[in-house]
Protein backbone atom coordinates (compact mmCIF):
# COMPACT_ATOMS: atom_id res chain seq x y z
CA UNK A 1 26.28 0.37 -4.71
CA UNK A 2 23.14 -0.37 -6.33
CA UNK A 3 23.08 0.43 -10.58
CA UNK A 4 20.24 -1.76 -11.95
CA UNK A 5 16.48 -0.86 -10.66
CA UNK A 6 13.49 -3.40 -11.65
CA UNK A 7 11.89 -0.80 -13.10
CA UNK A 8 14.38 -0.51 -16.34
CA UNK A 9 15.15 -4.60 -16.34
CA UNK A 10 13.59 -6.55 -19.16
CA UNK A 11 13.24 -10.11 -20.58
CA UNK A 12 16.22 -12.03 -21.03
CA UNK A 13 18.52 -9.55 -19.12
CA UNK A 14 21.19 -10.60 -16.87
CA UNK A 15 21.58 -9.56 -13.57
CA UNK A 16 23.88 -8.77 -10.59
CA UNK A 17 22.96 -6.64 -8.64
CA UNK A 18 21.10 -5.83 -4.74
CA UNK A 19 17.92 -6.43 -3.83
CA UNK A 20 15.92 -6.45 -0.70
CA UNK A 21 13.58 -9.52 0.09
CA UNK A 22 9.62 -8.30 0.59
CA UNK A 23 8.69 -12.35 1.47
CA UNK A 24 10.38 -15.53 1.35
CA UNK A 25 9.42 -19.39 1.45
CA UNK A 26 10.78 -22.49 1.01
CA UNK A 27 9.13 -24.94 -1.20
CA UNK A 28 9.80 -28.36 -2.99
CA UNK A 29 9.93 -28.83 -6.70
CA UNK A 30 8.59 -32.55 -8.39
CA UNK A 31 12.10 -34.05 -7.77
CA UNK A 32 11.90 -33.19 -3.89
CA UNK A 33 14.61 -30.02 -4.22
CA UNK A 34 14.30 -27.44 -1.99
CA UNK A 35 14.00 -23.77 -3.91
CA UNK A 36 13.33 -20.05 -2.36
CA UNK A 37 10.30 -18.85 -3.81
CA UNK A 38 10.61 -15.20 -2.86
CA UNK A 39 9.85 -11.01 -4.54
CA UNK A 40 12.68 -8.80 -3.86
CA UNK A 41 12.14 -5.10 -4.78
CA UNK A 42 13.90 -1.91 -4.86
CA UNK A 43 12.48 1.37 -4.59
CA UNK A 44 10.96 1.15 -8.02
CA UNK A 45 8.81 -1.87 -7.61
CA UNK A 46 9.09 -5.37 -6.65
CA UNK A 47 9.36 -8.88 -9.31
CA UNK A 48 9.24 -12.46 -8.02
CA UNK A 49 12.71 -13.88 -7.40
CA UNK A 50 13.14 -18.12 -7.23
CA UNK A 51 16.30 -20.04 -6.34
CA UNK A 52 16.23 -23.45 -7.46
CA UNK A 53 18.56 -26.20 -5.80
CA UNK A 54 18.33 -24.03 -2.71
CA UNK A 55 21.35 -25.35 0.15
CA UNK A 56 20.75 -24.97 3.82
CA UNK A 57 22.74 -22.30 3.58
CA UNK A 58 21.38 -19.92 1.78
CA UNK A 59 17.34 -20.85 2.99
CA UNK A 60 18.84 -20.14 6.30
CA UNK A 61 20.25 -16.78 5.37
CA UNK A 62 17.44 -15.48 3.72
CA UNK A 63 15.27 -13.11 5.70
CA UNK A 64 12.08 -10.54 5.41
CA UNK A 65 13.68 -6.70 4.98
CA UNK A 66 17.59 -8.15 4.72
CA UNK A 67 19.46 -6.86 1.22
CA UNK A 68 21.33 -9.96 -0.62
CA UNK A 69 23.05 -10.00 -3.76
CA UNK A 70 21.51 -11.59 -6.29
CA UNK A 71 22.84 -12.71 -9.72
CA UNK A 72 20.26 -14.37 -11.83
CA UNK A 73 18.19 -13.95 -15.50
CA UNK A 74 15.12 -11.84 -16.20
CA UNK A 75 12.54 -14.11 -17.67
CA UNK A 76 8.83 -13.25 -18.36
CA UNK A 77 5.86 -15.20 -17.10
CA UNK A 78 2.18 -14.66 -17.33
CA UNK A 79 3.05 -10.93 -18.17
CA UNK A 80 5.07 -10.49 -15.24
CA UNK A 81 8.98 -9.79 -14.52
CA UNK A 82 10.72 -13.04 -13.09
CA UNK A 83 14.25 -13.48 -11.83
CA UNK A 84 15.28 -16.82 -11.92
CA UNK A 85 18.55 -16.37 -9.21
CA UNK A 86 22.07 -18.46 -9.75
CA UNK A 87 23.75 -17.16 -6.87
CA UNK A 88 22.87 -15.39 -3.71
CA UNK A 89 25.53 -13.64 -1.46
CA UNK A 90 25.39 -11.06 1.48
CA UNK A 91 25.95 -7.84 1.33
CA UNK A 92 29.46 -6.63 2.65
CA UNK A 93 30.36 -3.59 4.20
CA UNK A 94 32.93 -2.93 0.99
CA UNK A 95 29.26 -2.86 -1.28
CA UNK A 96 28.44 0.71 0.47
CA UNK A 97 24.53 -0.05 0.04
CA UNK A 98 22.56 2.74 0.43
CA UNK A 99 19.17 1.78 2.32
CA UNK A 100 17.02 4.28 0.39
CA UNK A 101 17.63 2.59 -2.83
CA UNK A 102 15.49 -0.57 -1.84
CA UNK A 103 12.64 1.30 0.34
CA UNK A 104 9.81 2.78 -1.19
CA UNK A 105 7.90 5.66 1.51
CA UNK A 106 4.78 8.25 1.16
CA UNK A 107 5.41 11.53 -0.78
CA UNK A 108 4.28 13.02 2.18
CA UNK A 109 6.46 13.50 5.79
CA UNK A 110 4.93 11.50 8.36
CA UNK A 111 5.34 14.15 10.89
CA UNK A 112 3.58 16.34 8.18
CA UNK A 113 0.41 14.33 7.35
CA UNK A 114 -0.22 13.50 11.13
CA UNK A 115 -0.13 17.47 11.81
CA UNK A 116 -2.93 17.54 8.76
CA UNK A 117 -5.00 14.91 10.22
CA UNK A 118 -4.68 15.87 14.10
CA UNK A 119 -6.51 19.18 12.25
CA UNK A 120 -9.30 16.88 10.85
CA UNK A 121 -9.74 15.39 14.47
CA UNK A 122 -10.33 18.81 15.59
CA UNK A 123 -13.15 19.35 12.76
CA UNK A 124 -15.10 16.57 14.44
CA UNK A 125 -17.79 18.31 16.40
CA UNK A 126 -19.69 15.33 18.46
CA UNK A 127 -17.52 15.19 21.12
CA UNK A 128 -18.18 11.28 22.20
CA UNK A 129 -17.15 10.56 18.01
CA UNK A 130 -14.36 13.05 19.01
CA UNK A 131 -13.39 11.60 22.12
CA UNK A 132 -13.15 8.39 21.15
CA UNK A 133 -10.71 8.91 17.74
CA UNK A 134 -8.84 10.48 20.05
CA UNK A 135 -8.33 7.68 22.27
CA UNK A 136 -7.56 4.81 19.53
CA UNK A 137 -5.28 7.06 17.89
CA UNK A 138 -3.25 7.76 21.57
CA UNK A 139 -2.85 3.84 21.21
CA UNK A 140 -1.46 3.32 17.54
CA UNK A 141 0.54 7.42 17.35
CA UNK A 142 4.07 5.91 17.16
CA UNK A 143 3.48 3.03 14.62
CA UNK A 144 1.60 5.29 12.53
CA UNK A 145 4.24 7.13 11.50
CA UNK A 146 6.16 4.01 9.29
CA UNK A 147 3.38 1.42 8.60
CA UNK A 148 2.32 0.94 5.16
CA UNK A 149 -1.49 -0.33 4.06
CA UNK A 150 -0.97 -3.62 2.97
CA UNK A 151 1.58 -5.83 2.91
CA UNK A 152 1.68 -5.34 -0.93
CA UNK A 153 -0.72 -3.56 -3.39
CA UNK A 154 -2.20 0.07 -2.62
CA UNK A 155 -0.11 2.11 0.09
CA UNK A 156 2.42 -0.40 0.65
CA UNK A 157 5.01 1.33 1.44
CA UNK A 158 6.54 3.50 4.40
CA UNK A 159 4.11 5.24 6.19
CA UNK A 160 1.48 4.43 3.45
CA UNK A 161 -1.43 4.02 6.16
CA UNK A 162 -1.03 7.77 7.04
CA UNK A 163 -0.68 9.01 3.74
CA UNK A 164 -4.02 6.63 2.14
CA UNK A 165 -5.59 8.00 5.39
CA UNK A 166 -4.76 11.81 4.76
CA UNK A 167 -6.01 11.49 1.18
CA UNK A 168 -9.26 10.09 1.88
CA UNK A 169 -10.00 12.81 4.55
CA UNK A 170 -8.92 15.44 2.04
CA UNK A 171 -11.46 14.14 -0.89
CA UNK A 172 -13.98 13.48 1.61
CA UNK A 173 -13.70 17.29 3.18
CA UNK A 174 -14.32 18.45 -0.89
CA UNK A 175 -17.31 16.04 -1.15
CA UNK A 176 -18.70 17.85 1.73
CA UNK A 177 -18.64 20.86 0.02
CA UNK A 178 -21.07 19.40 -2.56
CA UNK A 179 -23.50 17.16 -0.51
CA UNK A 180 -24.63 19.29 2.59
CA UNK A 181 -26.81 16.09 4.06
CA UNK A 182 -23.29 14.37 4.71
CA UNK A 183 -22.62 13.71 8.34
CA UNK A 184 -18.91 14.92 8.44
CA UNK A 185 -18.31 13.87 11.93
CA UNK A 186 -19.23 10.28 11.10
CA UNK A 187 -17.08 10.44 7.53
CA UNK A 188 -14.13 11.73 8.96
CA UNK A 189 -14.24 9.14 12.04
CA UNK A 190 -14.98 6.27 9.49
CA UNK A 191 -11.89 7.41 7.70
CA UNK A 192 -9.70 7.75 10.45
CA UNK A 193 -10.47 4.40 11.92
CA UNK A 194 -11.96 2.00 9.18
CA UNK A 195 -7.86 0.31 8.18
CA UNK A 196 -6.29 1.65 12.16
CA UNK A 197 -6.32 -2.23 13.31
CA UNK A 198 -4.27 -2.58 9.86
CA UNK A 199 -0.99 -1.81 12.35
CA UNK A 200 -2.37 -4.81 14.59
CA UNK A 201 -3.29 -7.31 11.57
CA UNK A 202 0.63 -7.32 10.18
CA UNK A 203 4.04 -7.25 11.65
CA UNK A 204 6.06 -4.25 9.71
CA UNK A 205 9.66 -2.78 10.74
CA UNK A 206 10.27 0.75 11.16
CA UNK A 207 11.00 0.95 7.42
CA UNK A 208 7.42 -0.38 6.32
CA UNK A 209 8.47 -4.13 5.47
CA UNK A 210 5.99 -6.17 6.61
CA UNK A 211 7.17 -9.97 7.12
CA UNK A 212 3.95 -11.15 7.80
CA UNK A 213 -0.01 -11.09 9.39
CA UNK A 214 0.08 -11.67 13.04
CA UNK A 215 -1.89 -14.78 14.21
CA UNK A 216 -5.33 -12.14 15.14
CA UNK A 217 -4.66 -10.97 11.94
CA UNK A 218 -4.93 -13.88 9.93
CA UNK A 219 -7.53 -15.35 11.81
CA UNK A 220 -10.13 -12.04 12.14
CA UNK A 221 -8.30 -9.29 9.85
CA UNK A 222 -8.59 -5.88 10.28
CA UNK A 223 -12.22 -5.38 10.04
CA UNK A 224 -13.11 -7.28 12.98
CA UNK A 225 -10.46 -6.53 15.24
CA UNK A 226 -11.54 -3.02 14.15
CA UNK A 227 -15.25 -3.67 15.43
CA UNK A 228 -13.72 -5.17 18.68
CA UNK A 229 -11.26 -2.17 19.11
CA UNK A 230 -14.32 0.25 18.66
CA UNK A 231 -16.56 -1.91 21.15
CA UNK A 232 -13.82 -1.94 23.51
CA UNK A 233 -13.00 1.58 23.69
CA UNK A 234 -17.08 3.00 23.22
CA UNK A 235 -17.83 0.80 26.41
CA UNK A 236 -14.67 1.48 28.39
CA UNK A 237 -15.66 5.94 27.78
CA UNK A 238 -19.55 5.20 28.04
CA UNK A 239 -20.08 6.34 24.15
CA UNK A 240 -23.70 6.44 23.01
CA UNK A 241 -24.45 2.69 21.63
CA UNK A 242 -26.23 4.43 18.80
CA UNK A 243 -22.69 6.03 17.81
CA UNK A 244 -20.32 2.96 18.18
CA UNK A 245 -22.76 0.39 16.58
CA UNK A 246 -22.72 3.33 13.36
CA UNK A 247 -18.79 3.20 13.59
CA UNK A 248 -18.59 -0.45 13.53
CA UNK A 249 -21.22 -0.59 10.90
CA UNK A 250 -18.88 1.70 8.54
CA UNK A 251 -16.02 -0.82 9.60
CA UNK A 252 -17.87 -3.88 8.87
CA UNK A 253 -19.20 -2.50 5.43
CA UNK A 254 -15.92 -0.66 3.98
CA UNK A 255 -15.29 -3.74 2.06
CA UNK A 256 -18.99 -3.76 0.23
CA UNK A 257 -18.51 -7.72 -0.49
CA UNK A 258 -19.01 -10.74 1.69
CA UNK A 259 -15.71 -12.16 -0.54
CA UNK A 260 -13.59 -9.28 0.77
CA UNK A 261 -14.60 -9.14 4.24
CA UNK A 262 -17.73 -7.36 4.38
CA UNK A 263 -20.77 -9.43 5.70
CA UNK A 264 -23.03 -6.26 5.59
CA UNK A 265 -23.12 -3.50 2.80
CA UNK A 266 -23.10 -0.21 3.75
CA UNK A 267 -26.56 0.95 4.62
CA UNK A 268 -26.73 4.55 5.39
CA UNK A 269 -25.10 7.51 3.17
CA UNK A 270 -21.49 7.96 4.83
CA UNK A 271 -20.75 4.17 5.27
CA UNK A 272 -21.57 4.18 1.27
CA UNK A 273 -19.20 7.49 0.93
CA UNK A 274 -16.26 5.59 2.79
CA UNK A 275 -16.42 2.88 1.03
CA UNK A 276 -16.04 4.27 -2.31
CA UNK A 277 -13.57 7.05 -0.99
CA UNK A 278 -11.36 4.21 0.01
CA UNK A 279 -12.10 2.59 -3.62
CA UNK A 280 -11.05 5.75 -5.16
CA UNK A 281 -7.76 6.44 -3.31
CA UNK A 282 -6.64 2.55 -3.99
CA UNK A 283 -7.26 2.92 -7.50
CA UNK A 284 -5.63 6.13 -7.73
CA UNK A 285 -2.62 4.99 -6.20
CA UNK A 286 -2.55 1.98 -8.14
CA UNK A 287 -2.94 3.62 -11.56
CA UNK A 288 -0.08 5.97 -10.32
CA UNK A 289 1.90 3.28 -9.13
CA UNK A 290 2.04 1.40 -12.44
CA UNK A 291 2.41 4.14 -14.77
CA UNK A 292 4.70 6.13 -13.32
CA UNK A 293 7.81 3.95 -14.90
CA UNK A 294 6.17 3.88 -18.16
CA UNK A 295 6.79 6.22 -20.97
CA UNK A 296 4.20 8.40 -22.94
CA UNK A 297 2.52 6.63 -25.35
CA UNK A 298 3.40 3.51 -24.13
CA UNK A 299 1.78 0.67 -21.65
CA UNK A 300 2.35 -1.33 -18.49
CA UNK A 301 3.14 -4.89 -17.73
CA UNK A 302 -0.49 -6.30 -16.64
CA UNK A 303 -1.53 -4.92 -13.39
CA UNK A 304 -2.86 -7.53 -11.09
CA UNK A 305 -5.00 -5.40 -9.07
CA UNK A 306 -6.46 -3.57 -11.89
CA UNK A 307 -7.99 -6.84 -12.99
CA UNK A 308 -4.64 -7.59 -15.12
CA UNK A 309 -5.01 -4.06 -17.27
CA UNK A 310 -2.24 -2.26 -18.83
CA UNK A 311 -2.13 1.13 -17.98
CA UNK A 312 -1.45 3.44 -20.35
CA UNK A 313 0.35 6.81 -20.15
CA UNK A 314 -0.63 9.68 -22.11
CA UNK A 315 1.28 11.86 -24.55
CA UNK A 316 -1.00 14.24 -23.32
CA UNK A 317 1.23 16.74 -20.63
CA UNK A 318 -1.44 16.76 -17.53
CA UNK A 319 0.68 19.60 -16.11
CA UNK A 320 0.37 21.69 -19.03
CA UNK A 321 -2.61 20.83 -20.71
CA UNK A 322 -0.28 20.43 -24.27
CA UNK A 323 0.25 16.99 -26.33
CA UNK A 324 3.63 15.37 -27.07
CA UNK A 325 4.08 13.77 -29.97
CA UNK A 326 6.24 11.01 -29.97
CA UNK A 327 9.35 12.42 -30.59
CA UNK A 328 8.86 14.82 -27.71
CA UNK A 329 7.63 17.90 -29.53
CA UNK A 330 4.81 20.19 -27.54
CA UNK A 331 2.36 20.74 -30.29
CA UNK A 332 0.28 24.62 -30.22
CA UNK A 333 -2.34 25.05 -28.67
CA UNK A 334 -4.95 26.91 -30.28
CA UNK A 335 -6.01 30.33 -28.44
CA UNK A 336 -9.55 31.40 -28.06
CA UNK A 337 -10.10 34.80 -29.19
């Protein structure tokens, strides 16, 4: 049974306990010794785990998604939580692991969210934008309902690509309260489809572990098996080219910058709008992600993604619009007359 989470370990503490392995490879040190270099996690975040002196048997045992374990030291580099491992061992059936402890999923039931978004297909009023949604989403239904975003960062975690994609139509569906000009049947299809090829571009179990980018995946990625999906599909139905080049465009631009993927920025309004609802639901989830372990008034470990920030969280109650001090006392409010 699992009694020490990542999220409470600290420098210098001493460890053993279970973890489940996210990645794993086998590398050489200056002296020609074979170490794992690998991050384990639990269901409160993940740290980077190396074995030095690494025998056969253990590189041999290790594997993506498998629970080992580990006994090691907590040490701190560049900011970040290390465990530097002494032993590995496998788990035994005496250990009564419970999976749930290691596997981080959406907030949100799977069966739930795709209910939501089959309802935001049905808003789509061009039936050939319609029609073909329909049809990708027929294809990629049962892997849908477990596969994360990313292999690490924003959304990953069980069914994360449902859950990122259910947000995004929800803020989108408010901004279209506010900006009438906003084609909604273009928005909601460039939400819907602009990360689908995502489930194609990595190899993930059923519990949202990937192991690793297929070979398409790490030689296009998802935008361009995207475009090729959307191509495919428009010419296989006889879509409108004018629609399926617009779809692909809002693929091809999502990422704004050539560096991340995108050879084209977005160049009418609701290819700009996707992008920067997709910006908006990473950051969101990453600013959750890190503070959520963290108590009021203090600060994060540096956040890689956020451009190595630490996030602070509040004394201020967001619930209930009151401040903490730091001994945990609401302070009044003052009522308006």
């Amino acid at each position: 049974m699992k009694k020490v989470f990542i999220s409470s370990l600290s420098e210098g503490d001493k460890v053993e306990d279970f973890f489940m392995i996210k990645s794993t490879d086998t590398k050489t040190d200056k002296n020609g010794n074979y170490y794992l270099d690998m991050v384990v996690g639990d269901n409160t975040g993940e740290m980077i785990c190396r074995k030095f002196r690494a025998i056969s048997e253990e590189i041999e045992m290790i594997s993506v998604g498998d629970i080992f374990k580990i006994k090691g030291v907590v040490k701190e580099y560049n900011s970040n939580k290390n465990l530097n491992a002494v032993s590995i061992e496998a788990v035994m059936d005496s250990d009564e692991v419970n999976i749930y402890d290691f596997v981080s999923a959406a907030p949100v039931n799977p069966e739930e969210m795709l209910e939501i978004i089959k309802g935001y297909i049905k808003k789509i009023n061009n039936k050939e934008i319609k029609n073909i949604v329909i049809e990708i989403y027929k294809l990629h239904k049962e892997k849908l309902m477990y596969y994360p975003a990313a292999k690490s960062n924003h959304h990953s975690v069980k069914s994360g690509l449902l859950y990122h994609m259910l947000r995004m139509l929800q803020s989108a569906e408010a901004l279209g309260t506010v900006y009438k000009n906003v084609n909604m049947d273009l928005l909601y299809a460039g939400i819907l489809l602009h990360d689908i090829c995502k489930i194609e571009e990595m190899e993930s179990n059923n519990i949202g572990i990937v192991s690793d980018y297929t070979m398409e995946g790490k030689l296009l990625g998802h935008i361009i098996m995207g475009i090729k999906l959307i191509e495919r599909t428009a010419e296989k139905m006889g879509i409108d080219p004018e629609i399926s080049i617009m779809l692909e465009h809002m693929l091809l631009s999502h990422h704004y910058y050539a560096d991340f993927g995108s050879p084209k920025k977005p160049m009418f309004l609701e290819a700009e709008l996707l992008h920067y609802i997709d910006m908006i639901d990473a950051r969101v989830y990453d600013f959750e992600n890190a503070s959520e372990n963290v108590k009021p008034g203090e600060f994060s470990d540096k956040i890689w993604v956020l451009d190595n920030r630490n996030v602070y969280n509040s004394i201020f109650d967001k619930n209930t619009g009151t401040l903490s001090n730091r001994s945990g006392k609401k302070q009044e409010q003052l009522k308006l007359e």
